[in-house]
PDB file of N, CA and C in Angstrom:
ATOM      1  N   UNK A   1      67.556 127.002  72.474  1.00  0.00           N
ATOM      2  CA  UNK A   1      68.114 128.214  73.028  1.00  0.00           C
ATOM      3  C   UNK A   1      69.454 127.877  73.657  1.00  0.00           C
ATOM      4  N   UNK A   2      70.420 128.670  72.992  1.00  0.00           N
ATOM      5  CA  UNK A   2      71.675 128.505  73.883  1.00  0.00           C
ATOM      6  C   UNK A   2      71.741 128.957  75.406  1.00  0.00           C
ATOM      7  N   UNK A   3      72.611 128.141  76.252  1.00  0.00           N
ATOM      8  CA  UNK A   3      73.153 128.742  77.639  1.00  0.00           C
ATOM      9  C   UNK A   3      74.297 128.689  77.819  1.00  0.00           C
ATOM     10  N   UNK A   4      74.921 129.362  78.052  1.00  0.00           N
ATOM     11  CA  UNK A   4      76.275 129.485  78.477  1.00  0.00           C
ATOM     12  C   UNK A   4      76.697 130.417  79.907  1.00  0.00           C
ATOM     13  N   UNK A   5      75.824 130.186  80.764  1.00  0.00           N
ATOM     14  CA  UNK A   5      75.600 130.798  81.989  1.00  0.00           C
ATOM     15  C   UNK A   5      76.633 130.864  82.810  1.00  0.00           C
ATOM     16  N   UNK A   6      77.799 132.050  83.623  1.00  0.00           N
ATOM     17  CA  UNK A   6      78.938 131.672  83.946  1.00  0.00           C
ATOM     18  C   UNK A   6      78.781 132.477  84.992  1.00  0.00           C
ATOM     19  N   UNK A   7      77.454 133.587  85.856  1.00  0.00           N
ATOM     20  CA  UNK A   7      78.066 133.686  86.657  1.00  0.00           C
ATOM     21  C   UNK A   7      76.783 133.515  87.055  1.00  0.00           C
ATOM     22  N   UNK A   8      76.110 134.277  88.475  1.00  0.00           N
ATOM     23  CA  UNK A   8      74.994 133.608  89.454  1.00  0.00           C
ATOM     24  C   UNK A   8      73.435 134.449  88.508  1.00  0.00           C
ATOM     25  N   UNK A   9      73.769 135.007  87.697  1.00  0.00           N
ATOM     26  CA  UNK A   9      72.585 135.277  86.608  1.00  0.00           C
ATOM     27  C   UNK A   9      72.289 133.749  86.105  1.00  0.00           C
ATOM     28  N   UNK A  10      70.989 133.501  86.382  1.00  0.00           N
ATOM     29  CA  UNK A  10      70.218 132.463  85.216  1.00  0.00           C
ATOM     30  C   UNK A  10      69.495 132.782  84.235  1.00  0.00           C
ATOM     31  N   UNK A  11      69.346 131.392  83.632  1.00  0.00           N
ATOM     32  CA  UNK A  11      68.623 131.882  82.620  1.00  0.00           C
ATOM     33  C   UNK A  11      67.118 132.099  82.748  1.00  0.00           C
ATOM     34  N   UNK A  12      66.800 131.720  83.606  1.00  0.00           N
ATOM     35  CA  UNK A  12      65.572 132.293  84.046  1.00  0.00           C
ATOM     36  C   UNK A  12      65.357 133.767  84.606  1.00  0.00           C
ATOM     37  N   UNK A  13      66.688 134.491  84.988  1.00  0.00           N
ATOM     38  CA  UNK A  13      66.754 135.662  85.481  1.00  0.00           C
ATOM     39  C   UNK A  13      66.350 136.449  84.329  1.00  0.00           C
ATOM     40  N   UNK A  14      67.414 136.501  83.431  1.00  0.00           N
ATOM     41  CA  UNK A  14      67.394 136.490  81.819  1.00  0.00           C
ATOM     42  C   UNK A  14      65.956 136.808  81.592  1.00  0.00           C
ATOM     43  N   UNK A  15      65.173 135.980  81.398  1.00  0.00           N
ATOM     44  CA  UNK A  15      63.511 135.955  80.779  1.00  0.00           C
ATOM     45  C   UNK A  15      62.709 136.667  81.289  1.00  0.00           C
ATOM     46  N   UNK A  16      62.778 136.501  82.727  1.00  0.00           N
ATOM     47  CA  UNK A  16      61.977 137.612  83.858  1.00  0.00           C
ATOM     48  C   UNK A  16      61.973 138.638  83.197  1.00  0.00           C
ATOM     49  N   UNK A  17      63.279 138.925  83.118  1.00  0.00           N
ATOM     50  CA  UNK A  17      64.073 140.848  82.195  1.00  0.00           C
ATOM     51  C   UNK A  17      63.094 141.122  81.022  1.00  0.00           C
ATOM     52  N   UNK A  18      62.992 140.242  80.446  1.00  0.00           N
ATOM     53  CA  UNK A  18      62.926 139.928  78.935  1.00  0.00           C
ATOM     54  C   UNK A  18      61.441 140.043  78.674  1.00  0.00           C
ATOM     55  N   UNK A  19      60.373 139.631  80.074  1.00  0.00           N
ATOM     56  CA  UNK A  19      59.333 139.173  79.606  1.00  0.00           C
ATOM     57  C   UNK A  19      58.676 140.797  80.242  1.00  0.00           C
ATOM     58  N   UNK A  20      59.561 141.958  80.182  1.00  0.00           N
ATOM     59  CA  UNK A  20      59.116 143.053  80.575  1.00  0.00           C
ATOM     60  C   UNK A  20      59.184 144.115  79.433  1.00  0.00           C
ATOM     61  N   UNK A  21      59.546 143.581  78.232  1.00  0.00           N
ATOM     62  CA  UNK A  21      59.389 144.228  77.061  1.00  0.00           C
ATOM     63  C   UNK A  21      58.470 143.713  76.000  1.00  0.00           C
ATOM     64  N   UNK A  22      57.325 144.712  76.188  1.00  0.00           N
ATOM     65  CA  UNK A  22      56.783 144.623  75.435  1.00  0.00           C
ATOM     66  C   UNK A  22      56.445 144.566  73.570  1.00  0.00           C
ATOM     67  N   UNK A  23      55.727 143.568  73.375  1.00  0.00           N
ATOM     68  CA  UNK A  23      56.037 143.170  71.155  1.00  0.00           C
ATOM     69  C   UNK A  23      55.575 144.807  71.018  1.00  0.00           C
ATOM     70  N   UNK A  24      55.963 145.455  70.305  1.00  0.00           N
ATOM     71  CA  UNK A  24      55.624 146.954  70.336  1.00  0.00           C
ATOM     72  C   UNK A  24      53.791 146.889  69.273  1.00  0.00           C
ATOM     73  N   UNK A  25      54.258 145.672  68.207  1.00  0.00           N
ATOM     74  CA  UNK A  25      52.439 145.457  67.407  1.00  0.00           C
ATOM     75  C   UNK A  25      51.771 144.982  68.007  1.00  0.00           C
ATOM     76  N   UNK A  26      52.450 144.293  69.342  1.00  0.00           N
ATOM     77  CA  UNK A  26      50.888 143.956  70.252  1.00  0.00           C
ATOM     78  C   UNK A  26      50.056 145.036  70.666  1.00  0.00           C
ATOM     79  N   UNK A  27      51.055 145.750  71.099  1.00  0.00           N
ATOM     80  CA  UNK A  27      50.353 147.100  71.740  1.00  0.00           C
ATOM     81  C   UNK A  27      49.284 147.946  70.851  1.00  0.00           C
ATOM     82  N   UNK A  28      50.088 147.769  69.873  1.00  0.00           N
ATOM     83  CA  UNK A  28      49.037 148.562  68.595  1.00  0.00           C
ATOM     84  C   UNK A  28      47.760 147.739  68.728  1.00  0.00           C
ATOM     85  N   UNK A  29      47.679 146.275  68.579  1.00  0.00           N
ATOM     86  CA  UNK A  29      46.570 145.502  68.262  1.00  0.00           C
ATOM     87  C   UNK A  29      45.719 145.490  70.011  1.00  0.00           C
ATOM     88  N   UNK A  30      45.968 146.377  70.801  1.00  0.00           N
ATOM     89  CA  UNK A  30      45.554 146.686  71.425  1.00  0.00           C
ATOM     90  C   UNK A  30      45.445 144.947  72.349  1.00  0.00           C
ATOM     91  N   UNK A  31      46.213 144.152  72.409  1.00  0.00           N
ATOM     92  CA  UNK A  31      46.914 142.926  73.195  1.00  0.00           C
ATOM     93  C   UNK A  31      48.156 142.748  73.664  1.00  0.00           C
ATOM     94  N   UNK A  32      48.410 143.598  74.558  1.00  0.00           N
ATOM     95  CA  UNK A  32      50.175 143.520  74.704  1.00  0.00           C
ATOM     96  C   UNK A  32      50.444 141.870  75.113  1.00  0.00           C
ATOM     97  N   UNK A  33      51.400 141.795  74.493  1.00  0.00           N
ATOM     98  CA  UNK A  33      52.193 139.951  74.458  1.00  0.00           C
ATOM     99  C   UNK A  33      53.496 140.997  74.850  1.00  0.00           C
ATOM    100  N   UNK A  34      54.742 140.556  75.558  1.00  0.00           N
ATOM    101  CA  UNK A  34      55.625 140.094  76.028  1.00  0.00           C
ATOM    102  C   UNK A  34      56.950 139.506  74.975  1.00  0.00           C
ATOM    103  N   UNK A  35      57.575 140.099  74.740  1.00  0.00           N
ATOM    104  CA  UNK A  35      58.922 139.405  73.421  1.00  0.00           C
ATOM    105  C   UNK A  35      59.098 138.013  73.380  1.00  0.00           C
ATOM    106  N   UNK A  36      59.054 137.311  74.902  1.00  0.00           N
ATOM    107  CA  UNK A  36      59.166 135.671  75.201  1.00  0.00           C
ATOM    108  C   UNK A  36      57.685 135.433  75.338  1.00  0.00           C
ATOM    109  N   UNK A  37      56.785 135.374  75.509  1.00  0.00           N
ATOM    110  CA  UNK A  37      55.704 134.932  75.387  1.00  0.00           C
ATOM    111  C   UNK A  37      55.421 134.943  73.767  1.00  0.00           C
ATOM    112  N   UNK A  38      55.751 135.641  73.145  1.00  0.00           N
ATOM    113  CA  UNK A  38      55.460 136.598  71.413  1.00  0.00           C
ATOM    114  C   UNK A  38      56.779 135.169  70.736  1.00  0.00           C
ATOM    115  N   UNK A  39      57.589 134.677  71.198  1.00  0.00           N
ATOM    116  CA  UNK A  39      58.215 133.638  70.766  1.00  0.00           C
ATOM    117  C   UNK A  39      59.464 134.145  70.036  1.00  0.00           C
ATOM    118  N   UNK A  40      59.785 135.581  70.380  1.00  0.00           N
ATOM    119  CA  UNK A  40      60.774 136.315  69.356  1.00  0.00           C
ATOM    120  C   UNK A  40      62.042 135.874  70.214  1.00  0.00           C
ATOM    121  N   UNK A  41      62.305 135.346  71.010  1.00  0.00           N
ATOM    122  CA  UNK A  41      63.635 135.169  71.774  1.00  0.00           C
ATOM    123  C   UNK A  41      64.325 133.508  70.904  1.00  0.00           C
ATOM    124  N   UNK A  42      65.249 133.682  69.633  1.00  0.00           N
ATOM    125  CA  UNK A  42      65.716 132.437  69.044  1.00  0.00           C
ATOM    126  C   UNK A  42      66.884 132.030  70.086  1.00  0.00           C
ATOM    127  N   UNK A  43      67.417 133.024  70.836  1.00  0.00           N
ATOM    128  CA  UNK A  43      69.030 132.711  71.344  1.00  0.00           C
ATOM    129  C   UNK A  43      68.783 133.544  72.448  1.00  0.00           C
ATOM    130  N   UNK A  44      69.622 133.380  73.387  1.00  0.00           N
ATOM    131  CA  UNK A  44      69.864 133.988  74.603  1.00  0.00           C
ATOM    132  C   UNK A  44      71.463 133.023  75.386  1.00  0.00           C
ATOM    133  N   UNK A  45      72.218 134.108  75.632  1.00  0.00           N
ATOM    134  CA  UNK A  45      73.614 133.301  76.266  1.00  0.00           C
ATOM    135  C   UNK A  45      74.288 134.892  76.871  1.00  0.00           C
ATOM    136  N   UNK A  46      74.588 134.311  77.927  1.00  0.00           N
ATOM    137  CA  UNK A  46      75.559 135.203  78.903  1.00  0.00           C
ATOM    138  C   UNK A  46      76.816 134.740  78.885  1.00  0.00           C
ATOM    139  N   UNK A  47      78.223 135.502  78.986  1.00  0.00           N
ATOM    140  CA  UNK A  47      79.450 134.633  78.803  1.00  0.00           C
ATOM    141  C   UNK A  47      80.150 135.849  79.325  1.00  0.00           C
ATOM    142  N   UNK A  48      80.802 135.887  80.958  1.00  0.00           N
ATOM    143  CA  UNK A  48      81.741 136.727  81.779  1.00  0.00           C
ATOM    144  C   UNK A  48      80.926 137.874  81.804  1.00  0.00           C
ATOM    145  N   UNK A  49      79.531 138.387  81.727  1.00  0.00           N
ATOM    146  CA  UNK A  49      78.695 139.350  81.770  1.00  0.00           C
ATOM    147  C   UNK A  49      78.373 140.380  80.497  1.00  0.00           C
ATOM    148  N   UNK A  50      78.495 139.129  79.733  1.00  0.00           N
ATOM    149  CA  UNK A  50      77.844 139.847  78.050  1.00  0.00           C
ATOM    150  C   UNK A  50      76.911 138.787  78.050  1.00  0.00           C
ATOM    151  N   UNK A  51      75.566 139.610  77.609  1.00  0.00           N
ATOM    152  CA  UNK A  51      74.444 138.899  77.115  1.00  0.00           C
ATOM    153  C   UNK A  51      74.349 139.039  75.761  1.00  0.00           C
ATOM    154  N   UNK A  52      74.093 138.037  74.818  1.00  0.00           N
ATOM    155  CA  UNK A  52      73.681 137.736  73.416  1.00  0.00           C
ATOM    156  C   UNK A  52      72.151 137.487  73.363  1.00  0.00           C
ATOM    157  N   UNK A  53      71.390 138.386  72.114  1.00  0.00           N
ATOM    158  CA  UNK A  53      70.211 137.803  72.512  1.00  0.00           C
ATOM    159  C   UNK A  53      70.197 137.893  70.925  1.00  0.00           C
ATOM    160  N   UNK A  54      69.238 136.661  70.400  1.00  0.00           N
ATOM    161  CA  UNK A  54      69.453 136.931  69.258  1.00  0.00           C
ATOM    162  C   UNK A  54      67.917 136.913  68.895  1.00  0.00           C
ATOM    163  N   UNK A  55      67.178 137.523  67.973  1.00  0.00           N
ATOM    164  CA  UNK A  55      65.730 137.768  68.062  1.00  0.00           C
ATOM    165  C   UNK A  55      65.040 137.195  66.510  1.00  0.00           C
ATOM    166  N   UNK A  56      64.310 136.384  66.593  1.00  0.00           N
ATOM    167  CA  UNK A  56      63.281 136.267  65.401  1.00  0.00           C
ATOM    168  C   UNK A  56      62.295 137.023  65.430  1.00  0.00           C
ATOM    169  N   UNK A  57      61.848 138.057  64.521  1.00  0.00           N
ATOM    170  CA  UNK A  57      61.314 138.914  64.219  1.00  0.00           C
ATOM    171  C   UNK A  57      59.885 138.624  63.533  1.00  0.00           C
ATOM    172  N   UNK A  58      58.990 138.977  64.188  1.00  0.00           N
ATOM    173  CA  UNK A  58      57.256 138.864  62.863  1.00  0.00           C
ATOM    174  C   UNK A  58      57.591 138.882  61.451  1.00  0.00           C
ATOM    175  N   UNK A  59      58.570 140.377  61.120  1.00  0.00           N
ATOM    176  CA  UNK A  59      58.472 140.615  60.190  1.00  0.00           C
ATOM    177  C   UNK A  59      59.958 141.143  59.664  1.00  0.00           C
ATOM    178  N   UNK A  60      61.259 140.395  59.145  1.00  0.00           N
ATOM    179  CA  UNK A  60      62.240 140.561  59.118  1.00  0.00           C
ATOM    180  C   UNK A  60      62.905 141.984  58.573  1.00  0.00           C
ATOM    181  N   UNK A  61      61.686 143.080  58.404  1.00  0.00           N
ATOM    182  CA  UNK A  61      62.235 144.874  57.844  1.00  0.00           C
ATOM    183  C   UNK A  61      61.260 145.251  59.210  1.00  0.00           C
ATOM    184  N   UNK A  62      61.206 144.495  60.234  1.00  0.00           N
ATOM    185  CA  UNK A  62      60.204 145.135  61.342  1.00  0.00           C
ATOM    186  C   UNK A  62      61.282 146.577  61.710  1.00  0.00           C
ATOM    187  N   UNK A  63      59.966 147.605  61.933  1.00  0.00           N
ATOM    188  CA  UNK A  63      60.291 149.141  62.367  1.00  0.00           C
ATOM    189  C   UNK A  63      60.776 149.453  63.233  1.00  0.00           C
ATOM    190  N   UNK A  64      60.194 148.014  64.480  1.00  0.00           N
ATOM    191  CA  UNK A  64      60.669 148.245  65.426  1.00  0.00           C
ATOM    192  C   UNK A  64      62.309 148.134  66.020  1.00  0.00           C
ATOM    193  N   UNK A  65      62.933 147.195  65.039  1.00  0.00           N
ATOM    194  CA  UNK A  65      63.501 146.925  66.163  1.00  0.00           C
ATOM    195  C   UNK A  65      64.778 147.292  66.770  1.00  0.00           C
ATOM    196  N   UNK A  66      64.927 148.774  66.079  1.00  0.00           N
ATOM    197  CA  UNK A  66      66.131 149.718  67.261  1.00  0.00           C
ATOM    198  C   UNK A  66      65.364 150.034  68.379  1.00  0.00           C
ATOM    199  N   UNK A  67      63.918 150.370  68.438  1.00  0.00           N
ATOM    200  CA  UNK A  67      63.377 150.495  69.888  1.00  0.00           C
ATOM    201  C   UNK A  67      63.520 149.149  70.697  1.00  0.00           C
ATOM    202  N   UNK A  68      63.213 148.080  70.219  1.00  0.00           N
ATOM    203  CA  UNK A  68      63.513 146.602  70.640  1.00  0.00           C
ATOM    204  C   UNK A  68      64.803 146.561  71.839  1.00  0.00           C
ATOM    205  N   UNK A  69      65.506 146.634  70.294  1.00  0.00           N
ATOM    206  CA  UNK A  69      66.836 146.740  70.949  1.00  0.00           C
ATOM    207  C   UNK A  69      67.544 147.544  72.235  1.00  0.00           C
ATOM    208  N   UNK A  70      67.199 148.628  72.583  1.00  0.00           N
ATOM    209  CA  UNK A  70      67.065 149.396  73.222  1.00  0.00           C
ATOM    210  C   UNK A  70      66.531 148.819  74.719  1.00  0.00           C
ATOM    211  N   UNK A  71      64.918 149.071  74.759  1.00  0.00           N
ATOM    212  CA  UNK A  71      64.464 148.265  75.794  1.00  0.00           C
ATOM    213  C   UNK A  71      64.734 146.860  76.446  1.00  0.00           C
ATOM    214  N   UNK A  72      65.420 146.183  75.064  1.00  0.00           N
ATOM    215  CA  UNK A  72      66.039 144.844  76.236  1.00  0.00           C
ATOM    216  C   UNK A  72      67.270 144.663  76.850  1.00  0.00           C
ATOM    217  N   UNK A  73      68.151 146.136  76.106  1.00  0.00           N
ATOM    218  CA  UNK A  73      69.245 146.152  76.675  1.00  0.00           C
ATOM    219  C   UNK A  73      69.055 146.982  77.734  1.00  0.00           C
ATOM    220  N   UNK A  74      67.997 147.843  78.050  1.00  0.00           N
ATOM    221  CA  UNK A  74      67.663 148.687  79.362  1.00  0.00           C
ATOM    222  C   UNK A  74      67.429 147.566  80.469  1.00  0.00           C
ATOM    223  N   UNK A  75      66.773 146.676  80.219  1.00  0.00           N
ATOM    224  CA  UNK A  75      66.165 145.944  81.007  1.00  0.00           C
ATOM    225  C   UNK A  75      66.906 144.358  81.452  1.00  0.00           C
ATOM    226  N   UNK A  76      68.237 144.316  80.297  1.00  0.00           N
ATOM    227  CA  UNK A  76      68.840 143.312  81.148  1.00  0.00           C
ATOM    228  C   UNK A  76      70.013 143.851  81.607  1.00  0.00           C
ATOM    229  N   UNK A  77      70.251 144.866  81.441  1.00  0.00           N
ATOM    230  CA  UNK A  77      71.646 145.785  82.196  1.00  0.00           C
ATOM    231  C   UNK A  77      70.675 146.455  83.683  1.00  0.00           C
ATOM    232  N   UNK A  78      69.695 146.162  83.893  1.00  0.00           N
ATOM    233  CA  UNK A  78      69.417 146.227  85.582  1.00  0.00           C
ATOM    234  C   UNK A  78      69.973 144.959  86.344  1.00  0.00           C
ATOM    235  N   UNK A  79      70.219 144.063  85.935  1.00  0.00           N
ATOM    236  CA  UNK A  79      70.395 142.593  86.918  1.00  0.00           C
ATOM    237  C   UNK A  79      72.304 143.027  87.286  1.00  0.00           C
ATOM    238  N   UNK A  80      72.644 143.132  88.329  1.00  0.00           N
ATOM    239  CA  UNK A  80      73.857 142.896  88.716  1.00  0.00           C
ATOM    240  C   UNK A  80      74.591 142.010  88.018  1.00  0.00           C
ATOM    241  N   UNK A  81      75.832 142.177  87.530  1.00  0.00           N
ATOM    242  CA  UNK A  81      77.276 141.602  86.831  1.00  0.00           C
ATOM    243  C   UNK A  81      76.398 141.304  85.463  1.00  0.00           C
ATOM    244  N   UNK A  82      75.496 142.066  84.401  1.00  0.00           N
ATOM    245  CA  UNK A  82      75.294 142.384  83.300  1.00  0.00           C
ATOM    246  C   UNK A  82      75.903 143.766  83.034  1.00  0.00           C
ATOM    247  N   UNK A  83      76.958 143.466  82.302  1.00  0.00           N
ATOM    248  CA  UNK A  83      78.079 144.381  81.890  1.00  0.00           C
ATOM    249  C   UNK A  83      77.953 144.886  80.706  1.00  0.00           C
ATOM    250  N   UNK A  84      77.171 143.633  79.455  1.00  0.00           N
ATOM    251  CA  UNK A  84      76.726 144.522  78.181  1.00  0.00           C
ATOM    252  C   UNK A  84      76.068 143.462  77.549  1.00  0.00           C
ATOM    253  N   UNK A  85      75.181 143.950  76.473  1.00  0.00           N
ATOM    254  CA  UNK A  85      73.996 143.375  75.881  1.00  0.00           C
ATOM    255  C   UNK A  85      74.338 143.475  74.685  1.00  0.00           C
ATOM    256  N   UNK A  86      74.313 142.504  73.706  1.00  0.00           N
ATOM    257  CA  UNK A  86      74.065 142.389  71.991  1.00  0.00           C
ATOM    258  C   UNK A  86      72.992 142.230  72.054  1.00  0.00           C
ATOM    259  N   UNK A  87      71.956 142.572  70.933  1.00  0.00           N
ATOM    260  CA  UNK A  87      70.768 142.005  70.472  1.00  0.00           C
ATOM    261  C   UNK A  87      70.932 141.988  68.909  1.00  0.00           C
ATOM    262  N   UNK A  88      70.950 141.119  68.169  1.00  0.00           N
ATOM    263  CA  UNK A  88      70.833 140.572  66.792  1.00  0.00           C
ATOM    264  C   UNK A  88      70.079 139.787  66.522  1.00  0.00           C
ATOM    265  N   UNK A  89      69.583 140.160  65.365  1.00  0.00           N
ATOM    266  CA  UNK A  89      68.408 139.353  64.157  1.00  0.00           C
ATOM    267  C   UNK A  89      68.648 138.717  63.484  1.00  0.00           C
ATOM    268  N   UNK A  90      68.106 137.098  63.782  1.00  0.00           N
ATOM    269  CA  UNK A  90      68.214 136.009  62.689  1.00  0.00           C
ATOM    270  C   UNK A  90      67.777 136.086  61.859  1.00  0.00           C
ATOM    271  N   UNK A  91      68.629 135.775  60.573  1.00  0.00           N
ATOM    272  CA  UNK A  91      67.899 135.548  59.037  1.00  0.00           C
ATOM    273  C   UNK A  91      67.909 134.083  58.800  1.00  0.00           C
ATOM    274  N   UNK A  92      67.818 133.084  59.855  1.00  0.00           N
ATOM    275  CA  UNK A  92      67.987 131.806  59.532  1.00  0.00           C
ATOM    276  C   UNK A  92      66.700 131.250  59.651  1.00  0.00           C
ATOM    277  N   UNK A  93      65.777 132.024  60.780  1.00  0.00           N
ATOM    278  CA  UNK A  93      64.386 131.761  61.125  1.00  0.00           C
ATOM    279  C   UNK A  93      63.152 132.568  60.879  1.00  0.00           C
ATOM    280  N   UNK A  94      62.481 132.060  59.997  1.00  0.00           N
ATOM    281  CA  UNK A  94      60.620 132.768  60.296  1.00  0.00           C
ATOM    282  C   UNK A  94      60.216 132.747  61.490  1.00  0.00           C
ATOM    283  N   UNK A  95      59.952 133.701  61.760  1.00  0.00           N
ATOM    284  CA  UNK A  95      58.897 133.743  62.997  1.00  0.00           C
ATOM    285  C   UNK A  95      56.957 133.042  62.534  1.00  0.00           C
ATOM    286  N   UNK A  96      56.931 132.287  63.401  1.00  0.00           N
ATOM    287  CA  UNK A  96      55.326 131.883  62.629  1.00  0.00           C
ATOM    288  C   UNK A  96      54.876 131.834  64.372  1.00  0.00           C
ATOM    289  N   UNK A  97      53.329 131.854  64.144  1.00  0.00           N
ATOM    290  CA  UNK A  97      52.478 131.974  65.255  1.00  0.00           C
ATOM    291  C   UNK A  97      52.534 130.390  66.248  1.00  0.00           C
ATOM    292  N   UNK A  98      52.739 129.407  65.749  1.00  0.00           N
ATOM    293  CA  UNK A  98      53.314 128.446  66.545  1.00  0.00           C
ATOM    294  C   UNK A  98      54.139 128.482  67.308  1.00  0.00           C
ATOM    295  N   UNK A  99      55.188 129.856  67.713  1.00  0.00           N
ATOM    296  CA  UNK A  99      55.991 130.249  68.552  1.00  0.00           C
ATOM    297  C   UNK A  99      55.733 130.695  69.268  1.00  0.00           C
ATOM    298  N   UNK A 100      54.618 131.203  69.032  1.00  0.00           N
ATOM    299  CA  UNK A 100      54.113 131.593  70.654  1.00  0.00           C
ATOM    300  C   UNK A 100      53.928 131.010  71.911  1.00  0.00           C
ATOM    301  N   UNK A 101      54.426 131.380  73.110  1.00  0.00           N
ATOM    302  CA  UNK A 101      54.366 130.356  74.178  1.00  0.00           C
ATOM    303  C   UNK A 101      53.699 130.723  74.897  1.00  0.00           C
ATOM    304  N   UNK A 102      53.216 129.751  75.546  1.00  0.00           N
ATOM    305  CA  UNK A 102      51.751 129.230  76.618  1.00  0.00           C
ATOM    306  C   UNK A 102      52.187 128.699  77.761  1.00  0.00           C
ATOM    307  N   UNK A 103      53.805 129.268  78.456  1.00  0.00           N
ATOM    308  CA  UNK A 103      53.673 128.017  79.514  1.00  0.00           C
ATOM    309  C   UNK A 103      54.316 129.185  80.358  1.00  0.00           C
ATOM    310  N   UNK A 104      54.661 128.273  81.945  1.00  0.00           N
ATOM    311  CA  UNK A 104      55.716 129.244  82.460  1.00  0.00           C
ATOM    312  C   UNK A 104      57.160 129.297  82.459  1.00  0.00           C
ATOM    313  N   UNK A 105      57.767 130.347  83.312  1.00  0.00           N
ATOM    314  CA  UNK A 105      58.418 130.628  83.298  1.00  0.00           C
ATOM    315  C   UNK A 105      59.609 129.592  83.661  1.00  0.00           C
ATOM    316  N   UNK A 106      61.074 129.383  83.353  1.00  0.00           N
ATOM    317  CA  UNK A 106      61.269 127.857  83.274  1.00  0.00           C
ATOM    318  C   UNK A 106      62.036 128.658  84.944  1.00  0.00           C
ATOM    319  N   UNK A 107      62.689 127.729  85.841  1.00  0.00           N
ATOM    320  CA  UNK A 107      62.964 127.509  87.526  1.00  0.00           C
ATOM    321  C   UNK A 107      64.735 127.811  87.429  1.00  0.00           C
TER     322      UNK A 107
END
């Protein structure tokens, strides 16, 4: 995961945000997982108060993800000196269930 962290936002601030949007097929499967817990976060970088987030997807024609998009830019434009949000989809990575993470939140 990239950092390029430049002002008193971390990257742990970042994830907090992040880990408040819900995988929208968890919900269906009646298990809500979390986008960073769900392992969909490939990139994340802040640079003068633009966030880049770049997302590996379950399923690379997933339905979701203008709602995606949406909710993580709602949710990291609450943190002070977040000025604007990209969210883009890698075609470089599969998402596979080994991405899923099991730990905490990093300090």
């Amino acid at each position: 995961m990239t950092s390029s962290l430049t002002s008193s936002i971390t990257q742990a601030d970042l994830i907090r945000q992040l880990r408040k949007v819900t995988e929208p097929c968890s919900i269906a499967m009646r298990n809500p997982v979390d986008i960073w817990e769900m392992g969909l976060i490939e990139g994340l970088e802040l640079h003068e108060g633009h966030v880049r987030v770049t997302l590996c997807l379950t399923d690379p024609g997933c339905i979701h993800l203008a709602s995606m998009r949406r909710f993580i830019t709602d949710v990291l434009r609450e943190l002070p000196g977040v000025e604007s949000v990209e969210v883009c989809q890698t075609t470089q990575t599969l998402w596979t269930p080994d991405r899923i993470r099991h730990r905490p939140l990093p300090v």
